[in-house]
C-alpha atoms as a PDB file:
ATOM      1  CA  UNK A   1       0.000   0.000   0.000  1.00  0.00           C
ATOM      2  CA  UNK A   2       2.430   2.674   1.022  1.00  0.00           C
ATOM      3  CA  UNK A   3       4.580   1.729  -2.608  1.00  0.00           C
ATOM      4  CA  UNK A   4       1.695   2.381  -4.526  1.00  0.00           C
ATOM      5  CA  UNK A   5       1.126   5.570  -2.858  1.00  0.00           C
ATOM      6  CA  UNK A   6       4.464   6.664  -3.200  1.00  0.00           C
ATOM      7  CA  UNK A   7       4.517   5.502  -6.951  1.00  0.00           C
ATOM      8  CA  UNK A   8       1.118   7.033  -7.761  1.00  0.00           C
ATOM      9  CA  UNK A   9       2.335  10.402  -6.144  1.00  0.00           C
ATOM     10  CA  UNK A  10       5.611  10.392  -8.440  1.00  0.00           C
ATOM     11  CA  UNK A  11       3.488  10.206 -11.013  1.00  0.00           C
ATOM     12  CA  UNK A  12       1.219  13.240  -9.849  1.00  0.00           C
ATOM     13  CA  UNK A  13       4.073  15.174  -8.693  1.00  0.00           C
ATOM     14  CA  UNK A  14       5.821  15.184 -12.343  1.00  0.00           C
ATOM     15  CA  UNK A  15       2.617  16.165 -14.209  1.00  0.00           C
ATOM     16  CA  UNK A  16       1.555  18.832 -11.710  1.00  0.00           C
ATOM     17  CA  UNK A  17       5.058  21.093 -12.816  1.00  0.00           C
ATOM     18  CA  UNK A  18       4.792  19.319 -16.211  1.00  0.00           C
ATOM     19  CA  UNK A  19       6.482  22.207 -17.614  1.00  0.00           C
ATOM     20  CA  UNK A  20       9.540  22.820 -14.867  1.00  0.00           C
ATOM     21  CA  UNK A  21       9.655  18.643 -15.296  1.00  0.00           C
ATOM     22  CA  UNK A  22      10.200  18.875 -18.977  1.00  0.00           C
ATOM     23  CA  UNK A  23      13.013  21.766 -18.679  1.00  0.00           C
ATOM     24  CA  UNK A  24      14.902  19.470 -15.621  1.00  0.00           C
ATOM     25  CA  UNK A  25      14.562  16.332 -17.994  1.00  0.00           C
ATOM     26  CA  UNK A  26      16.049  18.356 -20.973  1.00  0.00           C
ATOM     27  CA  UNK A  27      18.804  19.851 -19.295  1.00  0.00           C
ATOM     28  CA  UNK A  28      19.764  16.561 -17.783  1.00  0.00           C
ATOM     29  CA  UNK A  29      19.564  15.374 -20.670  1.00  0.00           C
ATOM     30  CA  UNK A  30      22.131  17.926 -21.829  1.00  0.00           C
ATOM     31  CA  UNK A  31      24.125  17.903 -19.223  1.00  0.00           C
ATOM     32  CA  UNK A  32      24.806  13.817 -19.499  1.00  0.00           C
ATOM     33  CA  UNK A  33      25.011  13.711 -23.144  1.00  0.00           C
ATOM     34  CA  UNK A  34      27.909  16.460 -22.716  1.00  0.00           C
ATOM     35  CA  UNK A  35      29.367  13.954 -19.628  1.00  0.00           C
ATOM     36  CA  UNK A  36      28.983  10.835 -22.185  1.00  0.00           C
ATOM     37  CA  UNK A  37      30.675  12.440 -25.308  1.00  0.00           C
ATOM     38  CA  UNK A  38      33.539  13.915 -22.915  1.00  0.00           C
ATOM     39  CA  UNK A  39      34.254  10.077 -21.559  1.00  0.00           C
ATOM     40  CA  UNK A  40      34.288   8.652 -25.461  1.00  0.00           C
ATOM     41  CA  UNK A  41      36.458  11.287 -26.616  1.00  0.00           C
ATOM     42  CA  UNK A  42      38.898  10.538 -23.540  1.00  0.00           C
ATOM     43  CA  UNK A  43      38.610   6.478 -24.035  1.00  0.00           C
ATOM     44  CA  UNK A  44      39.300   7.800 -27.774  1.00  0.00           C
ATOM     45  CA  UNK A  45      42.407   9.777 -27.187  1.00  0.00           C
ATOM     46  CA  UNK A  46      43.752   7.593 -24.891  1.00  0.00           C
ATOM     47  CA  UNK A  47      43.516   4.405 -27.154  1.00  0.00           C
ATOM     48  CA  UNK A  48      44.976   6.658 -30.251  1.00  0.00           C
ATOM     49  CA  UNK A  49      47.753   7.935 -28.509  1.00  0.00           C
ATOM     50  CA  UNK A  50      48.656   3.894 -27.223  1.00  0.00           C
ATOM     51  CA  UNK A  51      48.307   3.223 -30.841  1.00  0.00           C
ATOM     52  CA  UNK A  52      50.330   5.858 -32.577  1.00  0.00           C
ATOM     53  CA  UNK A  53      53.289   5.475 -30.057  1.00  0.00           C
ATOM     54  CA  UNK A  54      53.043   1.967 -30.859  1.00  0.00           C
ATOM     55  CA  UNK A  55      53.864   2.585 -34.424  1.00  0.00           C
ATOM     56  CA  UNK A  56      55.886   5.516 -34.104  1.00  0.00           C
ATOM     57  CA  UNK A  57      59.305   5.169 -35.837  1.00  0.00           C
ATOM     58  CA  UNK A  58      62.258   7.457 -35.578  1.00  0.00           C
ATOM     59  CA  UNK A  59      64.115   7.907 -39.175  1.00  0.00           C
ATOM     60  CA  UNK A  60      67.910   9.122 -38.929  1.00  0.00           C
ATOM     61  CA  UNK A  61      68.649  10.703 -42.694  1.00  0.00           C
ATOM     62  CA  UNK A  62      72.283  10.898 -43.316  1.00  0.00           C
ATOM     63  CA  UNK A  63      74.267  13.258 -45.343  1.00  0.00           C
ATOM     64  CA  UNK A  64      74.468  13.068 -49.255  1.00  0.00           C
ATOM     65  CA  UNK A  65      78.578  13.003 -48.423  1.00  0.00           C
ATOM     66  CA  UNK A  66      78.326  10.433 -45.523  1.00  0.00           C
ATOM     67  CA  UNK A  67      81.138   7.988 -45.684  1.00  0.00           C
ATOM     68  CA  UNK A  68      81.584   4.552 -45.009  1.00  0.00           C
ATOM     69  CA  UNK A  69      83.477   4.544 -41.921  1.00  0.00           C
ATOM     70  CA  UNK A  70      80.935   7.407 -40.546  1.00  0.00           C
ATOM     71  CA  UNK A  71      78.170   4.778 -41.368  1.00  0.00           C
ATOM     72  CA  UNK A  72      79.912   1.998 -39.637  1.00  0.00           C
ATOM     73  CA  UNK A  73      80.584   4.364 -36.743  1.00  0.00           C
ATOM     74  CA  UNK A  74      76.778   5.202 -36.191  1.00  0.00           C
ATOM     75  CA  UNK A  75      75.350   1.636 -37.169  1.00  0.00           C
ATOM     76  CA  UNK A  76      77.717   0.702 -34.151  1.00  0.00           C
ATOM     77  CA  UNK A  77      76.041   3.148 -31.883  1.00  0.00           C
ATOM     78  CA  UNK A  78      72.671   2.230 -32.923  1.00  0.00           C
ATOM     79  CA  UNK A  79      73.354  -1.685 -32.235  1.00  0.00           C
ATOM     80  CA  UNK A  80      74.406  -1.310 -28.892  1.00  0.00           C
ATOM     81  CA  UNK A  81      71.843   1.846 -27.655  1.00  0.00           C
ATOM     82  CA  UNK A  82      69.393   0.196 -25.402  1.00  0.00           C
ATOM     83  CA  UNK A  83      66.781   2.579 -26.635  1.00  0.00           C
ATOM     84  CA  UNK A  84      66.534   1.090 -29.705  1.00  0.00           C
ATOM     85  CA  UNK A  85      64.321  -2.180 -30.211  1.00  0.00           C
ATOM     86  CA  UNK A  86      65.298  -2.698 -34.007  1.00  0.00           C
ATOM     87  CA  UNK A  87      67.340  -1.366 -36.821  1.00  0.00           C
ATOM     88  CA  UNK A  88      66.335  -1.290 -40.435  1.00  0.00           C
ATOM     89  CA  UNK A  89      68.753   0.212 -42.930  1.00  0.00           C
ATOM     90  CA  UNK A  90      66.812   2.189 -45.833  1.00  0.00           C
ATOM     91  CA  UNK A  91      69.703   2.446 -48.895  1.00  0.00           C
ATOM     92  CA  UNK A  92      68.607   5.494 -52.297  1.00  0.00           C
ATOM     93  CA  UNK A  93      66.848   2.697 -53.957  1.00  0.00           C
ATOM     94  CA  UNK A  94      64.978   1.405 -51.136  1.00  0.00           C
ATOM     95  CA  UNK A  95      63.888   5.330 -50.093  1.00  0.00           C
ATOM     96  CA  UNK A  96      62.908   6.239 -54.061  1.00  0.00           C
ATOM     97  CA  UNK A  97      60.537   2.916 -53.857  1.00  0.00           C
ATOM     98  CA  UNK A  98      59.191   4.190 -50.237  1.00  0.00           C
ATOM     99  CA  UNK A  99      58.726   7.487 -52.415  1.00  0.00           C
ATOM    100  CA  UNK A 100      56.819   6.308 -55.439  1.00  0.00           C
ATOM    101  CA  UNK A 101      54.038   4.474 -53.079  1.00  0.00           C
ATOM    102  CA  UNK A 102      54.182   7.611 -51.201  1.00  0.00           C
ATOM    103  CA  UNK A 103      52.752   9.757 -54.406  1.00  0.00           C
ATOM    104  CA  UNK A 104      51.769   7.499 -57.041  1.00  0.00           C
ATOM    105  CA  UNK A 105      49.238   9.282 -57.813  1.00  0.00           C
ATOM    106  CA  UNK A 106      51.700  12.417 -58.759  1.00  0.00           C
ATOM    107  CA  UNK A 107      53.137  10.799 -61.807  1.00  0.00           C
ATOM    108  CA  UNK A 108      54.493  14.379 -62.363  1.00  0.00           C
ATOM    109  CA  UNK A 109      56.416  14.563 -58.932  1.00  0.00           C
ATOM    110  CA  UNK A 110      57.563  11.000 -59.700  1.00  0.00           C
ATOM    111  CA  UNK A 111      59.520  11.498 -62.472  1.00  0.00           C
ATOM    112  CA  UNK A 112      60.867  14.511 -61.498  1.00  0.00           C
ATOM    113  CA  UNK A 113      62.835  12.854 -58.518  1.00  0.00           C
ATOM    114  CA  UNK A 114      65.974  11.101 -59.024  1.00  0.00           C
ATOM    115  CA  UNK A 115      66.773   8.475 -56.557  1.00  0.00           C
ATOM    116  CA  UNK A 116      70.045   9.654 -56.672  1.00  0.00           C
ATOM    117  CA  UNK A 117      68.840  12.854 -54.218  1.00  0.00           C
ATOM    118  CA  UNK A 118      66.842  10.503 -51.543  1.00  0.00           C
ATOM    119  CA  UNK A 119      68.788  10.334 -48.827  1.00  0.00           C
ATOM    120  CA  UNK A 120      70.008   7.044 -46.993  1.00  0.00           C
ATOM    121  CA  UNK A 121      68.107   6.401 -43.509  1.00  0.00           C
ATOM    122  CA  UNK A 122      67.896   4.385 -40.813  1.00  0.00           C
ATOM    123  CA  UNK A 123      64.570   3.492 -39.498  1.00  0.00           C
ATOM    124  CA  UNK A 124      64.127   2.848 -35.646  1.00  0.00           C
ATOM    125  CA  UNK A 125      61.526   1.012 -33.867  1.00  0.00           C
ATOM    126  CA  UNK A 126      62.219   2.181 -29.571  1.00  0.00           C
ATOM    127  CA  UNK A 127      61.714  -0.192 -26.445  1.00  0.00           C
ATOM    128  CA  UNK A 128      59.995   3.156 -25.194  1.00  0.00           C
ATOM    129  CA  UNK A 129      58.352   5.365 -28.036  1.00  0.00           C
ATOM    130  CA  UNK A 130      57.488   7.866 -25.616  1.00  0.00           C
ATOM    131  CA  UNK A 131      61.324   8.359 -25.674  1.00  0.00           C
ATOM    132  CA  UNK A 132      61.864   9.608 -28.880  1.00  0.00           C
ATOM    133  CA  UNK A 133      63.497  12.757 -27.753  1.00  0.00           C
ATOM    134  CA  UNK A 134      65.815  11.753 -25.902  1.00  0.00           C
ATOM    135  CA  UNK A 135      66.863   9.763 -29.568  1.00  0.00           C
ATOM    136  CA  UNK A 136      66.920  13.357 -31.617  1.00  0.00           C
ATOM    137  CA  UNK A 137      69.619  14.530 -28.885  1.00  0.00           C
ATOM    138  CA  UNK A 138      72.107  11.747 -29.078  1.00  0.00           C
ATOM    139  CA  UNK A 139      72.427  11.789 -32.704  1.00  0.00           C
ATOM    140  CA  UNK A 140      71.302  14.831 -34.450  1.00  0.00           C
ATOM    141  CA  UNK A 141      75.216  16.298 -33.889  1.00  0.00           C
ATOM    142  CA  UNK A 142      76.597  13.026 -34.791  1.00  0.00           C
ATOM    143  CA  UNK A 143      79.335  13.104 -37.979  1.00  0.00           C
ATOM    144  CA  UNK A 144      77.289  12.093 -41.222  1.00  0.00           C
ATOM    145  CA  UNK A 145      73.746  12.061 -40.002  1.00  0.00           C
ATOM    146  CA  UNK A 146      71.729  15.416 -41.524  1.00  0.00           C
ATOM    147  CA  UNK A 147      68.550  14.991 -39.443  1.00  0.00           C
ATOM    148  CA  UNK A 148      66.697  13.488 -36.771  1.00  0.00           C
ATOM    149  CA  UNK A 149      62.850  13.467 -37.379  1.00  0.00           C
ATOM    150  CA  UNK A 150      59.909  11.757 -35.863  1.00  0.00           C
ATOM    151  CA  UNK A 151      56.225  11.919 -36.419  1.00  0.00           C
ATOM    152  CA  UNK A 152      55.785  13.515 -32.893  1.00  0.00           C
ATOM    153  CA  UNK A 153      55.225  16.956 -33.579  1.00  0.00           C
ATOM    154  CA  UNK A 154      52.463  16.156 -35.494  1.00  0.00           C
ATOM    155  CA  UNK A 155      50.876  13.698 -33.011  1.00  0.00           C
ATOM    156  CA  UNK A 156      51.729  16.439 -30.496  1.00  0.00           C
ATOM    157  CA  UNK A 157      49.474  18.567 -31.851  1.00  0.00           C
ATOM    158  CA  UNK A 158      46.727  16.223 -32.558  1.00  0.00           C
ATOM    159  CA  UNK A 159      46.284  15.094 -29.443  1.00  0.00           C
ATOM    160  CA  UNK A 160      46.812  18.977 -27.533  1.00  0.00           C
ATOM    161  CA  UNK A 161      43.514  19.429 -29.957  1.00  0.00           C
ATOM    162  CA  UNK A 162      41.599  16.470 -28.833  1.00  0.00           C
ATOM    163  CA  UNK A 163      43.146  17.440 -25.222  1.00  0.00           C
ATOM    164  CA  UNK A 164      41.349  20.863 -25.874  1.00  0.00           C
ATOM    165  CA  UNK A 165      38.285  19.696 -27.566  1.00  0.00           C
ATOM    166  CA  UNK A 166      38.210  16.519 -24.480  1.00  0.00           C
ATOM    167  CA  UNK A 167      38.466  19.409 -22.025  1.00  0.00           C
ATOM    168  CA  UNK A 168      35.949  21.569 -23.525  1.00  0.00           C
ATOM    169  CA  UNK A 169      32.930  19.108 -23.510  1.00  0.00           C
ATOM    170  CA  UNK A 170      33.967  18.177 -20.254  1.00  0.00           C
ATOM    171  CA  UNK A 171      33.637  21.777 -19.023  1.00  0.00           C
ATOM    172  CA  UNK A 172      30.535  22.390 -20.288  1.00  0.00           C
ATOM    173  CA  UNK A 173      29.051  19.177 -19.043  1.00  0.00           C
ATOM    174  CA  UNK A 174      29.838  20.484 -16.077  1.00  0.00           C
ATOM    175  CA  UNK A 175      28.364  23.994 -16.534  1.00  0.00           C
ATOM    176  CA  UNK A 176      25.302  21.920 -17.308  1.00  0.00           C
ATOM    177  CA  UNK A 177      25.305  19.429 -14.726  1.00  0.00           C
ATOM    178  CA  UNK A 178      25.119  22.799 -12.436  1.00  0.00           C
ATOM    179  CA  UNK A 179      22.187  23.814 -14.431  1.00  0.00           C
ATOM    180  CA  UNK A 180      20.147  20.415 -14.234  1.00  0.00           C
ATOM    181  CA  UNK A 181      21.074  19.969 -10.190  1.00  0.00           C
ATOM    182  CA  UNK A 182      19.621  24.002 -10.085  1.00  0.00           C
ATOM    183  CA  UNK A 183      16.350  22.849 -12.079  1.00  0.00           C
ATOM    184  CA  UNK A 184      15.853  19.871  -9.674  1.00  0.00           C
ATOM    185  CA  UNK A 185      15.936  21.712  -6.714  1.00  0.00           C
ATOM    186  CA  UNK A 186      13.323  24.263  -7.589  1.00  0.00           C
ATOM    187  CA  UNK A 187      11.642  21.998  -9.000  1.00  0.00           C
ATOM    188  CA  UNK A 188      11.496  20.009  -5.777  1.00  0.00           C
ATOM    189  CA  UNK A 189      10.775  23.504  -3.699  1.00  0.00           C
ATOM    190  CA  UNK A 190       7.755  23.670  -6.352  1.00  0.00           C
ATOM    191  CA  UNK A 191       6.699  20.682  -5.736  1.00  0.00           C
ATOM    192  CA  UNK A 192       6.988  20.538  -1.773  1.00  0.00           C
ATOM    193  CA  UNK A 193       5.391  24.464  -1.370  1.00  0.00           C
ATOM    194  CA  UNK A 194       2.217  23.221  -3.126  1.00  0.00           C
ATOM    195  CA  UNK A 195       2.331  19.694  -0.743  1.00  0.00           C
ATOM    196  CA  UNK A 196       2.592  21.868   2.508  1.00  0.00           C
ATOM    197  CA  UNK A 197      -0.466  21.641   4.164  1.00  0.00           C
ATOM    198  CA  UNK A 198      -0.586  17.416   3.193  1.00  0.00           C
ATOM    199  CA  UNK A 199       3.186  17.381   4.216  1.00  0.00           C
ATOM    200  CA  UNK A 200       1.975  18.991   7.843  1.00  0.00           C
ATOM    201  CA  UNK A 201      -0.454  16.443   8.231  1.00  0.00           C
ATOM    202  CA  UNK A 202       1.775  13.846   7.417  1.00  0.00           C
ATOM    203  CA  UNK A 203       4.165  14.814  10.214  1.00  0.00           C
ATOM    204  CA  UNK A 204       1.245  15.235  12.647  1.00  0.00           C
ATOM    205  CA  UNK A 205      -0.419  11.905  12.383  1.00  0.00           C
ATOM    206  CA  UNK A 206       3.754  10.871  12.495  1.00  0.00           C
ATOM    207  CA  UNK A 207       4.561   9.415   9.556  1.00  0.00           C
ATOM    208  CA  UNK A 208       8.144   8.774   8.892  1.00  0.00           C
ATOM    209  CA  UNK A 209      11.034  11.442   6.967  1.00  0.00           C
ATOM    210  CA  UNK A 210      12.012   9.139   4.281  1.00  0.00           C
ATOM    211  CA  UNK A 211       7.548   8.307   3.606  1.00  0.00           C
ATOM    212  CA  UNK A 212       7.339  12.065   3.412  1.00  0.00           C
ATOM    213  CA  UNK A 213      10.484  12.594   1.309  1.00  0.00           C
ATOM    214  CA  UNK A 214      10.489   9.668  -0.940  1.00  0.00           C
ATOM    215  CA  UNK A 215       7.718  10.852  -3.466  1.00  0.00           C
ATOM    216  CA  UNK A 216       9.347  13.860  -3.796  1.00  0.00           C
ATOM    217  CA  UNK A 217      13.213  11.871  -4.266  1.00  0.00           C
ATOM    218  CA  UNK A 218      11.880   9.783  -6.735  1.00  0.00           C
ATOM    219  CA  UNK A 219      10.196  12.795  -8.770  1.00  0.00           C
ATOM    220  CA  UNK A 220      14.127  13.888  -9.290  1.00  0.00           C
ATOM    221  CA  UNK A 221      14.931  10.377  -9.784  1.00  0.00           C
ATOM    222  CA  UNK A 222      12.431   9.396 -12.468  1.00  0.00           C
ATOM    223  CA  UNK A 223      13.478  12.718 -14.218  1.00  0.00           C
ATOM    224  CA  UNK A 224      17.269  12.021 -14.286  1.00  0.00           C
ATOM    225  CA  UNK A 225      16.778   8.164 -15.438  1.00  0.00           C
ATOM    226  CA  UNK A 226      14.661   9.962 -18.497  1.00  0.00           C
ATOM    227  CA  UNK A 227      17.602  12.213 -19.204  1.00  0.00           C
ATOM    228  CA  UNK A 228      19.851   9.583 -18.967  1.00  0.00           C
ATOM    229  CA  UNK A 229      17.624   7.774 -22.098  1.00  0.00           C
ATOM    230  CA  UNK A 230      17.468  10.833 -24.204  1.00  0.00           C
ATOM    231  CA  UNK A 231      21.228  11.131 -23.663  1.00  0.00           C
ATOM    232  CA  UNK A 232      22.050   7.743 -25.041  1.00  0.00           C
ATOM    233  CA  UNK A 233      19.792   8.503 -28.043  1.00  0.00           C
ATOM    234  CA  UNK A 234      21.613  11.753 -28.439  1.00  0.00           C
ATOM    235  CA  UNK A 235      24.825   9.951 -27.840  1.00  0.00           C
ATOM    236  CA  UNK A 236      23.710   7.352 -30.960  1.00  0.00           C
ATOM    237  CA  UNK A 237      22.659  10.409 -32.997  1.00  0.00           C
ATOM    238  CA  UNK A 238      26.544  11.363 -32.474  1.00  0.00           C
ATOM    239  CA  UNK A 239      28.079   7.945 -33.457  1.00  0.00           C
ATOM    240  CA  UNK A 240      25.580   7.844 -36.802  1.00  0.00           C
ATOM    241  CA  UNK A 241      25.800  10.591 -37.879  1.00  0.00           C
ATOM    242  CA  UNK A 242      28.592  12.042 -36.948  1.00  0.00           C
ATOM    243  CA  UNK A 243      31.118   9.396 -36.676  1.00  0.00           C
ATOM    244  CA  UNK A 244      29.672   6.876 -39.275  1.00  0.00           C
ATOM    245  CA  UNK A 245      29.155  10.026 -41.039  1.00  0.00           C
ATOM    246  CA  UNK A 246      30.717  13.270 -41.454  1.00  0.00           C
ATOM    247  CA  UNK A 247      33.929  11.566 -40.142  1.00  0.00           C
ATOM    248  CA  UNK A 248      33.441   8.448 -41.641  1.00  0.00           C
ATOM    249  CA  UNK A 249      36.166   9.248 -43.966  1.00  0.00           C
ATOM    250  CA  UNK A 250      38.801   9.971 -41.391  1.00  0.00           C
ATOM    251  CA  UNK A 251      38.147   6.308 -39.844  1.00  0.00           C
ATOM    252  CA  UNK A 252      42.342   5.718 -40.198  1.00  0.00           C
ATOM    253  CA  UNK A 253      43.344   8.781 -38.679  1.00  0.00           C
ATOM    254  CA  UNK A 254      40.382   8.309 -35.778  1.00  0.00           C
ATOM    255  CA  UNK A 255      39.778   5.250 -33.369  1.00  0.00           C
ATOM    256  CA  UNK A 256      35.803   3.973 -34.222  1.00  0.00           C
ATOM    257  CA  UNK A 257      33.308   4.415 -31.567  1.00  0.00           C
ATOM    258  CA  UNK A 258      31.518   1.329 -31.693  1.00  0.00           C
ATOM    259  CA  UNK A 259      28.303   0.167 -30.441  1.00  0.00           C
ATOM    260  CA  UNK A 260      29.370  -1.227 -27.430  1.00  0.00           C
ATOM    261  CA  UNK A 261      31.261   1.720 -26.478  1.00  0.00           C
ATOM    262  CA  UNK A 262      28.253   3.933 -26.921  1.00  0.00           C
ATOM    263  CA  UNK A 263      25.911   1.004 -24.687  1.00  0.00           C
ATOM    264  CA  UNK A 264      28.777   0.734 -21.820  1.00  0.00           C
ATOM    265  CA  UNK A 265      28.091   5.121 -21.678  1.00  0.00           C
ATOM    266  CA  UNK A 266      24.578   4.252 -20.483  1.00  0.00           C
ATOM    267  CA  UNK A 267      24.991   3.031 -16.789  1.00  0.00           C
ATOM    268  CA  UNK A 268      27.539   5.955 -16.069  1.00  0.00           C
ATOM    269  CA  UNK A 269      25.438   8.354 -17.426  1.00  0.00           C
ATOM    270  CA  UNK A 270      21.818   6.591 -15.497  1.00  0.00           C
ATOM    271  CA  UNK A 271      23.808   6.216 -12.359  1.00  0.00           C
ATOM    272  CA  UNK A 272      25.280   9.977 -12.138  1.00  0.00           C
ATOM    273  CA  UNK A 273      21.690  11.317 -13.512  1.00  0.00           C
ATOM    274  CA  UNK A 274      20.093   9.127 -11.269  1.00  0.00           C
ATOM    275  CA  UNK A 275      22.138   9.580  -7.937  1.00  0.00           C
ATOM    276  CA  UNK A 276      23.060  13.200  -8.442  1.00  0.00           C
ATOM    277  CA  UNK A 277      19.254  14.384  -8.736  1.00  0.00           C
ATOM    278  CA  UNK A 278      18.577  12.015  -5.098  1.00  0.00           C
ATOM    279  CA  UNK A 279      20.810  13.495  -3.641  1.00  0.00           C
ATOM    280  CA  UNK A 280      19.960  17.223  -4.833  1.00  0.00           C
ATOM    281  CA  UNK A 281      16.358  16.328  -3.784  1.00  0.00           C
ATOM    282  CA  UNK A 282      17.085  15.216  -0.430  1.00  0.00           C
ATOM    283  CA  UNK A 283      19.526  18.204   0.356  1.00  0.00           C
ATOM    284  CA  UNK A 284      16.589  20.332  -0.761  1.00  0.00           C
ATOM    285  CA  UNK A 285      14.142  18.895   1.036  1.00  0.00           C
ATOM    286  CA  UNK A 286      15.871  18.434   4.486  1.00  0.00           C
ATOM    287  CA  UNK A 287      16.805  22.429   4.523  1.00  0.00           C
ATOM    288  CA  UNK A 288      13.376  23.015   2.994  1.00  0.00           C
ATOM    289  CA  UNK A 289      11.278  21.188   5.041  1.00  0.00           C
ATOM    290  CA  UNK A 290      12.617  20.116   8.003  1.00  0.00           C
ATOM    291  CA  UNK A 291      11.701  16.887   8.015  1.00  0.00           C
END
């Protein structure tokens, strides 16, 4: 008896502030979609920068005038530097081969290149990628090598952006969140001001805090679990047309959101909408009533 009468007055109390109800369940809504998106894009980031360092291969180009005893001489340092996982010596011909699969669709560039002005490399795979500096500082000044380079500049800057962009939806998940937890505790005010004179009775006949609060917990409750389901859709929205979409073409460059990733979002985003709105409501309530 006394769950059906807390059920049925959930129910009454979200359509009696239908409106305020519909503006809480929107900006939850929001607020988690913003807190879902942020935790992809960080999964995302975090499994592209695993992968790139992974792959990441340092490439020492020597001079057009190296010599054969300078070779020898930095061959033998590479052997023995326990930085270095593997070697893989890249002669002109082998570099003007790398080239045309590089731009074979510039038949123009192509032919304009003579292997004669690639340079000779060596390509190094690191126990560490992360350690690819400290690699550019022991032989950049090193007789016969011209240059150092690495990819990680580049990656550096991809991933400050994502960084940014990670931070950004983050931020304003929160500035939402703030919003949402704002909206539930008027709306609980609301709700309780136009209860007052069945909430005094309550307490006079004796019945219990948590009888009295729990209608008005759940009200907050029910309205963050419906966020939480508009969020996911919104979150799907994202991955279809945005992902599988618009930056469907940048799949190689970009780890996939899949399916599962998108699903696994859900119980974060139903427990935060779910507990945060409780325990809004029940702050509210216990300076607003005094129960």
């Amino acid at each position: 008896m006394r769950l059906k009468y807390v059920l049925s007055e959930v129910m009454v109390g979200l359509w009696r502030n239908v409106t305020m109800t519909i503006a809480m369940i929107i900006t939850m809504a929001v607020s988690l979609t913003m807190l879902g998106a942020s935790g992809l894009i960080y999964v995302k980031v975090a499994e592209m920068k695993e992968l790139y360092f992974e792959n990441i291969e340092v490439s020492i180009f020597l001079e057009t005038e190296v010599t054969e005893e300078q070779k020898t001489a930095i061959q033998a340092k590479l052997d023995v530097d326990p930085l270095i996982e593997s070697v893989t010596y890249v002669n002109k011909e082998e570099a003007h081969e790398d080239f045309e699969e590089m731009f074979r669709d510039s038949p123009d560039l192509l032919s304009a290149i003579d292997p004669e002005v690639l340079p000779e490399s060596y390509r190094l795979k690191l126990v560490n990628p992360q350690e690819y500096q400290a690699i550019g500082e022991q032989y950049a000044e090193i007789e016969g090598v011209d240059q150092v380079v690495d990819r990680s500049s580049v990656l550096d800057k991809i991933f400050k952006l994502f960084s940014a962009g990670q931070n950004i939806a983050l931020v304003a998940a929160v500035a939402m969140a703030v919003a949402a937890l704002l909206l539930v505790a008027n709306t609980i005010q609301v709700a309780a001001y136009s209860k007052r004179r069945e909430v005094a009775v309550m307490k006079l006949v004796g019945a219990s805090n948590w009888f009295i609060q729990a209608p008005f917990v759940l009200e907050a409750v029910v309205a963050g679990l419906i966020g939480s389901l508009l969020g996911l859709g919104a979150l799907a929205g994202l991955k279809i047309f945005l992902f599988d979409g618009a930056l469907s073409a940048l799949q190689g460059l970009f780890a996939p959101v899949s399916w599962g990733e998108v699903l696994l979002a859900f119980p974060l985003m139903a427990a935060v909408g779910g507990l945060i709105s409780a325990i809004t409501a029940w702050v509210t309530l216990r300076f607003y009533l005094r129960v």
